[in-house]
Protein backbone atom coordinates (compact mmCIF):
# COMPACT_ATOMS: atom_id res chain seq x y z
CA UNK A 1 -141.40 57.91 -10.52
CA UNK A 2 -145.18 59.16 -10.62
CA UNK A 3 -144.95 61.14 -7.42
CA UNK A 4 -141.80 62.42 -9.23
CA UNK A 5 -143.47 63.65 -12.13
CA UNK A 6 -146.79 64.34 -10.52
CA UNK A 7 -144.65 66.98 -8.20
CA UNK A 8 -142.49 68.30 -11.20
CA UNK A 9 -145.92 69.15 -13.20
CA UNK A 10 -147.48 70.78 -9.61
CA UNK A 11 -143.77 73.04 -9.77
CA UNK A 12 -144.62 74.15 -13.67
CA UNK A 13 -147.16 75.96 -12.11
CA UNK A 14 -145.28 78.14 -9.76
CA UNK A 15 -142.81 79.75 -11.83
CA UNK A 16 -142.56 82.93 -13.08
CA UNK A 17 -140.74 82.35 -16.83
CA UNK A 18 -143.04 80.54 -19.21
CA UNK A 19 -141.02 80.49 -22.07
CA UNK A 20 -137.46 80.56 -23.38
CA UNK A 21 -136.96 82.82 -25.76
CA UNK A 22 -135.22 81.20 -28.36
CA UNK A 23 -133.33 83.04 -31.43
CA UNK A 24 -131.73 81.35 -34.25
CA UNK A 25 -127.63 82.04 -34.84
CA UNK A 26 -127.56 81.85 -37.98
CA UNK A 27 -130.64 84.09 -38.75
CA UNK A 28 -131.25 86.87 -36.12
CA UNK A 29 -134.66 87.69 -37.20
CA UNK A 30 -136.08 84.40 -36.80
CA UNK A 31 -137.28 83.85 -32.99
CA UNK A 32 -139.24 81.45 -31.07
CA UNK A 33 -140.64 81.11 -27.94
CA UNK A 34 -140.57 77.96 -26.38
CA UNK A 35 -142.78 77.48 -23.76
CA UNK A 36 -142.17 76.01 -20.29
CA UNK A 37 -145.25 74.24 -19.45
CA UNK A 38 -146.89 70.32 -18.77
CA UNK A 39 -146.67 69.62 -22.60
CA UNK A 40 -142.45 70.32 -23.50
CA UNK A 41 -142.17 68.19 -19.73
CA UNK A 42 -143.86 65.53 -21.60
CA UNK A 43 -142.42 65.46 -24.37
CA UNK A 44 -138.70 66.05 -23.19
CA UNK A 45 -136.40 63.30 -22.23
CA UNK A 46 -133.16 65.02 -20.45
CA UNK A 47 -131.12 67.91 -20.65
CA UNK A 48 -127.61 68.18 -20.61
CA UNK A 49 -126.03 71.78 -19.12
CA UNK A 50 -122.52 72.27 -20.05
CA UNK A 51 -120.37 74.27 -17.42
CA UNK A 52 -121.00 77.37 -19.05
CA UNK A 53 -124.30 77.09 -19.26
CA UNK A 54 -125.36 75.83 -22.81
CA UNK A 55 -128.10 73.52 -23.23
CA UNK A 56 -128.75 70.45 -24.95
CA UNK A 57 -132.47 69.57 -24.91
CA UNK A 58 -132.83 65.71 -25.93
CA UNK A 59 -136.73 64.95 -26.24
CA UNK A 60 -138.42 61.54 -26.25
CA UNK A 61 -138.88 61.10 -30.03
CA UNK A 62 -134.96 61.71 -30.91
CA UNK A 63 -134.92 65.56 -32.09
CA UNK A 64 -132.17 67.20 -29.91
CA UNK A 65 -132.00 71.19 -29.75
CA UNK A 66 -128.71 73.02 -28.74
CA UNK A 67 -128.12 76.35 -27.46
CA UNK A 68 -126.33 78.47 -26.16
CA UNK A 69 -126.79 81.98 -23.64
CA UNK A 70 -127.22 85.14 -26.04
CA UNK A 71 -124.69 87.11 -24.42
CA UNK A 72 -122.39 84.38 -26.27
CA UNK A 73 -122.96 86.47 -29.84
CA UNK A 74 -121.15 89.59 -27.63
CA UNK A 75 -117.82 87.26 -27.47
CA UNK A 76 -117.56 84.74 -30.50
CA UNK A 77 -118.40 85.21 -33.89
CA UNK A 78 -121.92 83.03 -35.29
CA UNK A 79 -119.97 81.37 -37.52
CA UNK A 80 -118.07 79.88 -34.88
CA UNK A 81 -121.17 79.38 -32.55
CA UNK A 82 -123.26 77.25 -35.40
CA UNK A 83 -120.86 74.68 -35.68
CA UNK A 84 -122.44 73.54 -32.12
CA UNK A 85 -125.25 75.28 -31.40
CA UNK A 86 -128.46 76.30 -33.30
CA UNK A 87 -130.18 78.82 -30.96
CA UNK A 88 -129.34 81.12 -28.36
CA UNK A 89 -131.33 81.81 -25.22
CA UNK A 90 -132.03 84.78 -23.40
CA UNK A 91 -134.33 83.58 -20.60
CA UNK A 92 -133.80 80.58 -17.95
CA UNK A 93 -135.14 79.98 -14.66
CA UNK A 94 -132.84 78.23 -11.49
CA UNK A 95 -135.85 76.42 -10.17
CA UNK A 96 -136.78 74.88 -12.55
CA UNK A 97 -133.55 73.89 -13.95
CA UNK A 98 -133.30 72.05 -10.37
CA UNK A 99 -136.56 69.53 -11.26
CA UNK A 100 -135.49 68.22 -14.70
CA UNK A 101 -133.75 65.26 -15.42
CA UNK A 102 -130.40 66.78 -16.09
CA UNK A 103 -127.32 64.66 -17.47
């Protein structure tokens, strides 16, 4: 499990998005950037991808955040969105998606 983690941290530092950009459905104007780095691998427990692609970040002390892709506000109203998901996400990276611990 440390060689694990030693070579997930040694792939942080190879790829090319450091954050998510994160923006809240239920107020557009309020955006965060969550960055991809040593410290949210730390503190993050698993992640659970759905089939179409929303996220479910679970981290070690019990807060959960759930999002979904942006281009999810083009098809279904927010109202509809909130009632599962907090944020939407407009930037994600296939590499490093394949290193987590995914559910």
């Amino acid at each position: 499990m440390l060689n694990q983690t030693h070579a997930l941290m040694e792939i942080t530092k190879d790829i090319s998005i450091k954050q998510l950009r994160l923006t809240n459905i239920t107020d557009r104007s309020k955006v965060k950037h969550m960055p991809i780095d040593n410290a949210l691998l730390h503190t993050l427990g698993s992640i659970i991808i759905g089939k179409n692609l929303d996220l479910i970040f679970i981290f070690r002390d019990g807060n959960v955040i759930s999002m979904c892709p942006e281009s999810w506000l083009q098809v279904q109203q927010p109202d509809q969105l909130k009632k599962n998901f907090e944020w939407t996400y407009s930037e994600w990276t296939q590499l490093w998606m394949k290193y987590v611990p995914i559910i």
